[in-house]
C-alpha atoms as a PDB file:
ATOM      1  CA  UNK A   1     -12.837   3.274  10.111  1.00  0.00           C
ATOM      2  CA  UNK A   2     -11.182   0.788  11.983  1.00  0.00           C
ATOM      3  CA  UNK A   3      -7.574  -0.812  11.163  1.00  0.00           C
ATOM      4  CA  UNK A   4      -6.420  -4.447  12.221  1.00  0.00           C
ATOM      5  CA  UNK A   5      -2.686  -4.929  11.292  1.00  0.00           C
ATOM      6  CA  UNK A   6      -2.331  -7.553   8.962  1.00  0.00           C
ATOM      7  CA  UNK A   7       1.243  -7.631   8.122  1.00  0.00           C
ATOM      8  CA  UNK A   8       4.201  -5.455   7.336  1.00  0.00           C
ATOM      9  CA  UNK A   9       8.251  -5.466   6.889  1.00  0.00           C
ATOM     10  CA  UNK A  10       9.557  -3.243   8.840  1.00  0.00           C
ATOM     11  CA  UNK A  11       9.278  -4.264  12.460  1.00  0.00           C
ATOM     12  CA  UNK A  12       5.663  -4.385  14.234  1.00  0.00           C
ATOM     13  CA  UNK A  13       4.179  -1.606  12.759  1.00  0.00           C
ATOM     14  CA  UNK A  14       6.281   0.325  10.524  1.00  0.00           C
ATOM     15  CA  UNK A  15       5.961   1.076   6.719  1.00  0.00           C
ATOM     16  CA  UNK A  16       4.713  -0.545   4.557  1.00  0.00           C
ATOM     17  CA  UNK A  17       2.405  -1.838   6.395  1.00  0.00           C
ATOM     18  CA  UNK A  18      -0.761  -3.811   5.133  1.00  0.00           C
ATOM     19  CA  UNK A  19      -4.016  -3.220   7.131  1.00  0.00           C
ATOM     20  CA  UNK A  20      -7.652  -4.639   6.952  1.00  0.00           C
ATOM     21  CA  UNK A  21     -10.483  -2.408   7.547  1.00  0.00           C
ATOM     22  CA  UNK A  22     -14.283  -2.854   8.959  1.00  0.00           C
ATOM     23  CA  UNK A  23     -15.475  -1.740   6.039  1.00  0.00           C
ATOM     24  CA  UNK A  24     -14.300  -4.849   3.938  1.00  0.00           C
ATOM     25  CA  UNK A  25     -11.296  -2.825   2.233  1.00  0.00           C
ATOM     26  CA  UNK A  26      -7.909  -2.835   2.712  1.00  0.00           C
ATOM     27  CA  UNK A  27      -5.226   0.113   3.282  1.00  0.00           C
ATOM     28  CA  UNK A  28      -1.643  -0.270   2.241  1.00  0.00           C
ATOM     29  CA  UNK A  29       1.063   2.207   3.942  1.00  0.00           C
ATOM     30  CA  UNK A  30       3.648   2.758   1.746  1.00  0.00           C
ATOM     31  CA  UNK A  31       6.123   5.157   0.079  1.00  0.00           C
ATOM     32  CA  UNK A  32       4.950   7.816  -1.917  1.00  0.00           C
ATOM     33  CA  UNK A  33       5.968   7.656  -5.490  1.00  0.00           C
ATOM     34  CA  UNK A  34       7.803  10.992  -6.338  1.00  0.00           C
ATOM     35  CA  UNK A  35       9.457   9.698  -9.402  1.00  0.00           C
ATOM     36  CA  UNK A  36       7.977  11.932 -12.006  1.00  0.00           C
ATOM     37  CA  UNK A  37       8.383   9.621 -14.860  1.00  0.00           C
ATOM     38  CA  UNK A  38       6.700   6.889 -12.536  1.00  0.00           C
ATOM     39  CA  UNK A  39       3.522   9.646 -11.938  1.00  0.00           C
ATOM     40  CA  UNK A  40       3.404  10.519 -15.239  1.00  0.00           C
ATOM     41  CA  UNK A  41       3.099   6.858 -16.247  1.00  0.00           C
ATOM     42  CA  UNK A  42       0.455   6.787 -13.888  1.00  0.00           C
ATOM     43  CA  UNK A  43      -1.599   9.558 -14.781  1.00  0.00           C
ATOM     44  CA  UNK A  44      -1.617   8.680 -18.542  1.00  0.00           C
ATOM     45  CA  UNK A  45      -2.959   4.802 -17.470  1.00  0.00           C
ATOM     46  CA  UNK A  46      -6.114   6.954 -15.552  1.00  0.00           C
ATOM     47  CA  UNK A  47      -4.863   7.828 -12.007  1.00  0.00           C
ATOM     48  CA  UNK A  48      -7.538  10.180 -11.442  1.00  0.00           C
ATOM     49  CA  UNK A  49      -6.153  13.454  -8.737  1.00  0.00           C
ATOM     50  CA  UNK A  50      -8.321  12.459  -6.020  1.00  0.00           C
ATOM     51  CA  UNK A  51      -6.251   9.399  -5.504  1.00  0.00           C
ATOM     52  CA  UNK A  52      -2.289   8.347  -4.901  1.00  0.00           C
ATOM     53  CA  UNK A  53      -0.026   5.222  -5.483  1.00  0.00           C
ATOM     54  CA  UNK A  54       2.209   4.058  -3.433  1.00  0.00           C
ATOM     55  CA  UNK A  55       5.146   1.261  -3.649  1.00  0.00           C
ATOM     56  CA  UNK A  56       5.695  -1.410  -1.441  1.00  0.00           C
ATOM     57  CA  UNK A  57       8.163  -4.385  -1.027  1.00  0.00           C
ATOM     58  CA  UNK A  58       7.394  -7.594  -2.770  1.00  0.00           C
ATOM     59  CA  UNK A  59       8.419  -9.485   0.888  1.00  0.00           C
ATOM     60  CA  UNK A  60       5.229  -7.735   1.788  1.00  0.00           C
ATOM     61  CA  UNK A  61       3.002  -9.052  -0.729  1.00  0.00           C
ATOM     62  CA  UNK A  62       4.499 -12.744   0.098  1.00  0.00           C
ATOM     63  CA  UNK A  63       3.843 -11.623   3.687  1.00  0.00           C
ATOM     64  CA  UNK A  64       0.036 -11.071   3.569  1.00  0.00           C
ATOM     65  CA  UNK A  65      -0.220 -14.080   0.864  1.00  0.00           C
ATOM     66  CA  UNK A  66       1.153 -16.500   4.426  1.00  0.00           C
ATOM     67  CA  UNK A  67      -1.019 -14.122   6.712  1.00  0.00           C
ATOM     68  CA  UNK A  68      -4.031 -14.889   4.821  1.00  0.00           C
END
């Protein structure tokens, strides 16, 4: 898979970050969500084990809405 920075808040290419792949998806670097309230939340709305949630900045979300 390949990456192409799209944005991100924390200099040129820290975290978060906000990526495009060449596969037509997206990947989002963020922090992992160790807030067990927060994961238990999350596991009782469906998030299956096989995959994770992260949080991110809403400055980044504004970011990729200009980017794009």
């Amino acid at each position: 898979m390949q990456l192409t920075h799209i944005a991100t808040e924390s200099g040129k290419s820290g975290c978060p970050s906000f990526f495009a792949t060449d596969r037509g998806t997206y990947v989002v670097q963020g922090w992992r969500i160790d807030d067990a309230d927060a994961l238990a939340t999350l596991q009782e709305r469906g998030l299956p084990d096989h995959e994770t949630a992260i949080e991110i900045p809403a400055a980044l979300v504004q970011r990729i809405r200009e980017s794009g």
